[in-house]
Protein backbone atom coordinates (compact mmCIF):
# COMPACT_ATOMS: atom_id res chain seq x y z
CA UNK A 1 10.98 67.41 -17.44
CA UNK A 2 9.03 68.14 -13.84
CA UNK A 3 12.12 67.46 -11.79
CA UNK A 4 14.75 69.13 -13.65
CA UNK A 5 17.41 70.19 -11.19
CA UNK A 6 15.78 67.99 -8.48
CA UNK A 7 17.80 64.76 -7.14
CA UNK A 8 15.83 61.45 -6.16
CA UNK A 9 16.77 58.67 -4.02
CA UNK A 10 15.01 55.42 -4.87
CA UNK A 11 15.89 52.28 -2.08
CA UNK A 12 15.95 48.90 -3.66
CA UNK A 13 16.48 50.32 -6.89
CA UNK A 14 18.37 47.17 -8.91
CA UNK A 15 15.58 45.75 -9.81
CA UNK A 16 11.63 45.26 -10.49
CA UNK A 17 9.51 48.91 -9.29
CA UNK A 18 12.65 50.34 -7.22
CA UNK A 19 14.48 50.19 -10.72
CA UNK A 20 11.35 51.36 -12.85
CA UNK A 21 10.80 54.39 -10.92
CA UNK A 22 14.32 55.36 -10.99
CA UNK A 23 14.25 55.23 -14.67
CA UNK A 24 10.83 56.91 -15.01
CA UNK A 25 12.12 59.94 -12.75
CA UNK A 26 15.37 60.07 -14.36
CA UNK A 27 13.26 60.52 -17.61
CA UNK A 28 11.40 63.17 -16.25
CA UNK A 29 14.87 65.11 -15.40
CA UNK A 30 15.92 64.47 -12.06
CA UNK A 31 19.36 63.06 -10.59
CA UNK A 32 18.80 59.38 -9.16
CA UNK A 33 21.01 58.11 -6.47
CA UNK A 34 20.39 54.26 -6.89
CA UNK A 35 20.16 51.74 -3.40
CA UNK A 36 20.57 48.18 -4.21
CA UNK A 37 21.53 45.53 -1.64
CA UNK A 38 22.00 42.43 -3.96
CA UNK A 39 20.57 43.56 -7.14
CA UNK A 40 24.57 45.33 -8.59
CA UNK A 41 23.50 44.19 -12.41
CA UNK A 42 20.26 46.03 -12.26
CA UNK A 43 21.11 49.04 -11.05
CA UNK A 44 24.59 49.69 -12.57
CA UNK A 45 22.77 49.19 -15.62
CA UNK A 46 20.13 51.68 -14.99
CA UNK A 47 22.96 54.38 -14.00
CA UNK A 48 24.61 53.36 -17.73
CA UNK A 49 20.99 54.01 -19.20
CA UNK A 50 20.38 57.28 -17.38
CA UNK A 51 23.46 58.39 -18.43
CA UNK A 52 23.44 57.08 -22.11
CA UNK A 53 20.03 59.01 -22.29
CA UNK A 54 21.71 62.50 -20.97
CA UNK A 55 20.66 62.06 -17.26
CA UNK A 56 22.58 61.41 -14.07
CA UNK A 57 22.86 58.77 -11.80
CA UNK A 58 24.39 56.50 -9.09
CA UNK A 59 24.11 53.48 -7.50
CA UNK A 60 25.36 53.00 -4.02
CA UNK A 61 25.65 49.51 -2.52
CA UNK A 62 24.14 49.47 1.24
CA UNK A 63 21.96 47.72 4.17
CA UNK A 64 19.31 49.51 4.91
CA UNK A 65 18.64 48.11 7.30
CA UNK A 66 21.62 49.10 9.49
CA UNK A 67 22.26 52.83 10.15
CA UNK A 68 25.83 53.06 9.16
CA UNK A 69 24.55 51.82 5.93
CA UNK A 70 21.75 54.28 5.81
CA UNK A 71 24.32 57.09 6.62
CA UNK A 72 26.86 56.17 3.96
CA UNK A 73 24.04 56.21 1.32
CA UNK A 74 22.42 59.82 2.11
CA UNK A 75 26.13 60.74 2.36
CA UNK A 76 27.16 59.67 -1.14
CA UNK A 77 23.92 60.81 -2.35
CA UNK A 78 24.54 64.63 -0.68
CA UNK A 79 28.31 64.23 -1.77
CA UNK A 80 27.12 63.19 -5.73
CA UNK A 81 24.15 65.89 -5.81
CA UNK A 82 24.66 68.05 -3.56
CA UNK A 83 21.06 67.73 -1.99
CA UNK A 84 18.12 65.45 -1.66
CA UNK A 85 14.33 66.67 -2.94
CA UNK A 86 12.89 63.33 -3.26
CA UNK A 87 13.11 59.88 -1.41
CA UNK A 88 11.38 56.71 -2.92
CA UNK A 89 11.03 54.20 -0.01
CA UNK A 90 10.96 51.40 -1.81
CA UNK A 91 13.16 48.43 0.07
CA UNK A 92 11.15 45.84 1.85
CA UNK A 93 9.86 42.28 0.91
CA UNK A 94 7.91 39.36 2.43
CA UNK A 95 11.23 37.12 3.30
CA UNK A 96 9.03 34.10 3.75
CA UNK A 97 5.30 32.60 3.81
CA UNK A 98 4.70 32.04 7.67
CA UNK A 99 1.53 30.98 9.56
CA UNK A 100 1.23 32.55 13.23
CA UNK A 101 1.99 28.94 14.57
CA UNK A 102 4.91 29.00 12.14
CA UNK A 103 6.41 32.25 12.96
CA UNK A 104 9.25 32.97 15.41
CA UNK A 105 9.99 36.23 17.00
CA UNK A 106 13.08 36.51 14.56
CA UNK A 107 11.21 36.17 11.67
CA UNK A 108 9.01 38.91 13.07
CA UNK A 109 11.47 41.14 13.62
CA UNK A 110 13.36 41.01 10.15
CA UNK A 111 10.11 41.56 8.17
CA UNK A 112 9.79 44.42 10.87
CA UNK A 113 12.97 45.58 10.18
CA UNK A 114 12.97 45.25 6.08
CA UNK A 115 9.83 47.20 6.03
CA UNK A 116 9.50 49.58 8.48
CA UNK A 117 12.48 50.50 10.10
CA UNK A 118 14.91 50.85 7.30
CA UNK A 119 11.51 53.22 6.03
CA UNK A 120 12.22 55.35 9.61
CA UNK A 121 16.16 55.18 9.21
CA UNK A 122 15.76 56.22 5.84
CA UNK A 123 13.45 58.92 6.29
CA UNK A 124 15.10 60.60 8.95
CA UNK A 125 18.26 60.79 7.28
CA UNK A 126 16.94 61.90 4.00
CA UNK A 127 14.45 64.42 5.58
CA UNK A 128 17.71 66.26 7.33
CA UNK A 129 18.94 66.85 3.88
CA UNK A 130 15.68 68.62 2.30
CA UNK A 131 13.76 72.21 2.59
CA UNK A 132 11.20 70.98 0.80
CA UNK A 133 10.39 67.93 -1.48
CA UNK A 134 8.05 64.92 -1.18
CA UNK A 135 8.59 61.48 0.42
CA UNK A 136 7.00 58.40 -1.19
CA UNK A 137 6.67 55.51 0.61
CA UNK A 138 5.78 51.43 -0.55
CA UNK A 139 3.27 49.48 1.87
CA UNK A 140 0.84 47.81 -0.10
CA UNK A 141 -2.87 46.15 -0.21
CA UNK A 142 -1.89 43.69 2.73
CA UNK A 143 -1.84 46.63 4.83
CA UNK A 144 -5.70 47.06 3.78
CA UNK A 145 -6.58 43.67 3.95
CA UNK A 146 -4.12 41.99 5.96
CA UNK A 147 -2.57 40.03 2.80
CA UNK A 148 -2.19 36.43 1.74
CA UNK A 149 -1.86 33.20 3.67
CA UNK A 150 1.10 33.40 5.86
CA UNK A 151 1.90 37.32 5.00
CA UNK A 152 0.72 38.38 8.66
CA UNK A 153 4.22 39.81 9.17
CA UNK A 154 4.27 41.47 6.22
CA UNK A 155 0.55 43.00 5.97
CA UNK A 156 1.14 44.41 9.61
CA UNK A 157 4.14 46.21 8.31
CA UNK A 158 2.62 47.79 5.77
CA UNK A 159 -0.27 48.69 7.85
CA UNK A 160 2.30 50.47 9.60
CA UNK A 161 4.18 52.50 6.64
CA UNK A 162 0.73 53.56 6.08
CA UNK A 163 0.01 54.78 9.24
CA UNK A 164 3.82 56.06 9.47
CA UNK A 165 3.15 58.26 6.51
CA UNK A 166 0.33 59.86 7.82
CA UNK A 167 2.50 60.83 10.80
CA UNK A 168 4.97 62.00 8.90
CA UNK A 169 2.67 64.03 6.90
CA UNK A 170 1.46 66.45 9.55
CA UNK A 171 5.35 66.86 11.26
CA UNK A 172 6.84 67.83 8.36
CA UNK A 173 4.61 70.08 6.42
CA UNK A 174 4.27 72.11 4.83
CA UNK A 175 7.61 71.98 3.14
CA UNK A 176 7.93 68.15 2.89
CA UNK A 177 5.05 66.48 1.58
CA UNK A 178 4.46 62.78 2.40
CA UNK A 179 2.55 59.83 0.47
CA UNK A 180 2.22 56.42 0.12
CA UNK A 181 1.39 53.49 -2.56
CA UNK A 182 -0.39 50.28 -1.63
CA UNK A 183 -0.07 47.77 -5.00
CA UNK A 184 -2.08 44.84 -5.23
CA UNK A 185 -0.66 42.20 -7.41
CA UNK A 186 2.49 43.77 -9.47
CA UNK A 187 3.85 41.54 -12.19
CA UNK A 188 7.18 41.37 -10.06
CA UNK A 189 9.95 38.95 -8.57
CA UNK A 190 8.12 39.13 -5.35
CA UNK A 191 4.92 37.32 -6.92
CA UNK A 192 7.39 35.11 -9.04
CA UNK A 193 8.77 34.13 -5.66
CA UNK A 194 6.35 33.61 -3.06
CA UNK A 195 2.49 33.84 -4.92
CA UNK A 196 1.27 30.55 -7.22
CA UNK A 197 0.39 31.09 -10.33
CA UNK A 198 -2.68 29.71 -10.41
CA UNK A 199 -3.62 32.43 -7.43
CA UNK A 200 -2.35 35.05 -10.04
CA UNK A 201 -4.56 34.28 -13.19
CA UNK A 202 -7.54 34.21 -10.50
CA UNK A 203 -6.69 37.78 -9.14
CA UNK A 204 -6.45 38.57 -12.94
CA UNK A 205 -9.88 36.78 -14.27
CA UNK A 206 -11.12 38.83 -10.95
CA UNK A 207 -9.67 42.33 -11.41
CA UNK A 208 -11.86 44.79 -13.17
CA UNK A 209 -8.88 45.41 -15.55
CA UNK A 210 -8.16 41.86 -16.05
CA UNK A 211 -4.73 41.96 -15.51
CA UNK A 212 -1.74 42.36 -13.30
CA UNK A 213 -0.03 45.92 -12.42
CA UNK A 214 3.20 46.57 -13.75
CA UNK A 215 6.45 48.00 -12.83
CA UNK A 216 6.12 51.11 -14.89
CA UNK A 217 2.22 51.39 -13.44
CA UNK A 218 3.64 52.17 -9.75
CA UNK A 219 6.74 54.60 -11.72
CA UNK A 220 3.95 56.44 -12.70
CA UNK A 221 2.07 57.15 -9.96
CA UNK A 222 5.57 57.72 -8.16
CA UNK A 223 6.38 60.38 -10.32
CA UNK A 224 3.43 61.96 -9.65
CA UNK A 225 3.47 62.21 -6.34
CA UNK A 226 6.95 63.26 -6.50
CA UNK A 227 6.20 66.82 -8.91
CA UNK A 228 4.15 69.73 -8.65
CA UNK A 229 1.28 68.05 -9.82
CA UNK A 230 0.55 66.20 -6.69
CA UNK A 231 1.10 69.80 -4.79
CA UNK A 232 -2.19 69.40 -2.86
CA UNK A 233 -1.52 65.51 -1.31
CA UNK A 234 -0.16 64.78 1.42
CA UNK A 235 -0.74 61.69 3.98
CA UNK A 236 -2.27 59.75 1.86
CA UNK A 237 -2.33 55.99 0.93
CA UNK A 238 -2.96 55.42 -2.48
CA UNK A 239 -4.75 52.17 -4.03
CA UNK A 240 -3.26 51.11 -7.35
CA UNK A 241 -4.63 47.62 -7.43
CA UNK A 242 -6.44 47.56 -10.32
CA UNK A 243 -9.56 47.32 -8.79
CA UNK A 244 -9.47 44.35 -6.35
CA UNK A 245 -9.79 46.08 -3.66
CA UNK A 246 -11.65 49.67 -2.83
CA UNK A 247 -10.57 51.92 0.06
């Protein structure tokens, strides 16, 4: 129980890693305040499991990316807990596969706005809420390698939550503590979506594991880099990829 007493928000939270790291950090004692935009089932059912397994929980139904949304959310979250020690940025997504000659400046600007701004709006309204605590942002391996075909959007994005937490890491320490994943190919809606199949046995025949991430593999790490035991990290961008790519 690391986080006993502690109280996480996790963005995106209904479903896939946002739910799996709620779960994993309820487990290891802390209160979760659960974002979901679409995903209701998912996370209402992870409140119920929290609960059922002597934790605490909501789930709060907002846009992220709009900063009355934002507000309400934090506010709930404060109002529920009385606090915040831990934010999970987790809410982003691809929205579609688009070549450069493809791509309009509105598509642009909603991958922009998915991924990196609701990160900013997030942060800042979380941040005013702590003393101390960590901050644990998603960008991913397209921000190391610029991603798959027609992910440009998306892989400059996450280039910039990386470089974002960085930032973040030297203005608000030493009290706050600030860190980011970058996943390479999560078993996850997103891949089930927008990546063929055939492309995901390849990255699996090619990873040095021989097989994809998982939901509960990025928890994990989250969890981590939430406690104590991550007390010495800060600004970094960590690869869990299993081993398609080395940073």
């Amino acid at each position: 129980m690391k986080l006993q007493g502690k109280t996480a928000i996790v963005t995106g939270g209904g479903r896939d890693i946002g739910r799996a790291c709620a779960m994993a950090l309820a487990a290891e004692g802390a209160n979760v305040a659960i974002n979901y935009f679409k995903s209701a089932e998912g996370a209402n059912s992870a409140v119920e499991e929290i609960k059922a397994a002597g934790g605490n929980a909501i789930a709060v139904q907002a846009d992220l990316c709009d900063q009355a949304g934002v507000d309400e959310f934090v506010g709930k979250t404060v109002e529920a807990f009385g606090g915040v020690d831990i934010l999970v940025n987790n809410t982003g997504g691809l929205i579609a596969r688009k070549t450069l000659a493809e791509m309009d400046v509105e598509h642009w600007l909603k991958v922009m706005d998915l991924n990196v701004t609701s990160t900013f709006m997030m942060t800042k309204a979380a941040v005013a809420q702590m003393k101390t605590g960590s901050v644990i942002n998603l960008a991913s391996q397209a921000g190391r390698d610029g991603g798959g075909g027609g992910s440009i959007a998306y892989g400059a994005s996450k280039g910039a939550i990386m470089t974002l937490t960085r930032g973040l890491a030297k203005e608000l320490g030493p009290d706050i503590r600030v860190n980011a994943l970058c996943p390479g190919m999560i078993d996850t809606d997103f891949h089930n979506i927008f990546t063929k199949d055939e492309v995901r046995r390849n990255v699996e025949a090619a990873s040095p594991v021989k097989r994809q991430g998982t939901s509960e593999d990025i928890a994990n790490l989250v969890t981590f880099l939430a406690s104590e035991d991550s007390a010495f990290m800060t600004g970094t961008n960590v690869d869990i990829n299993g081993g398609m790519l080395f940073s």
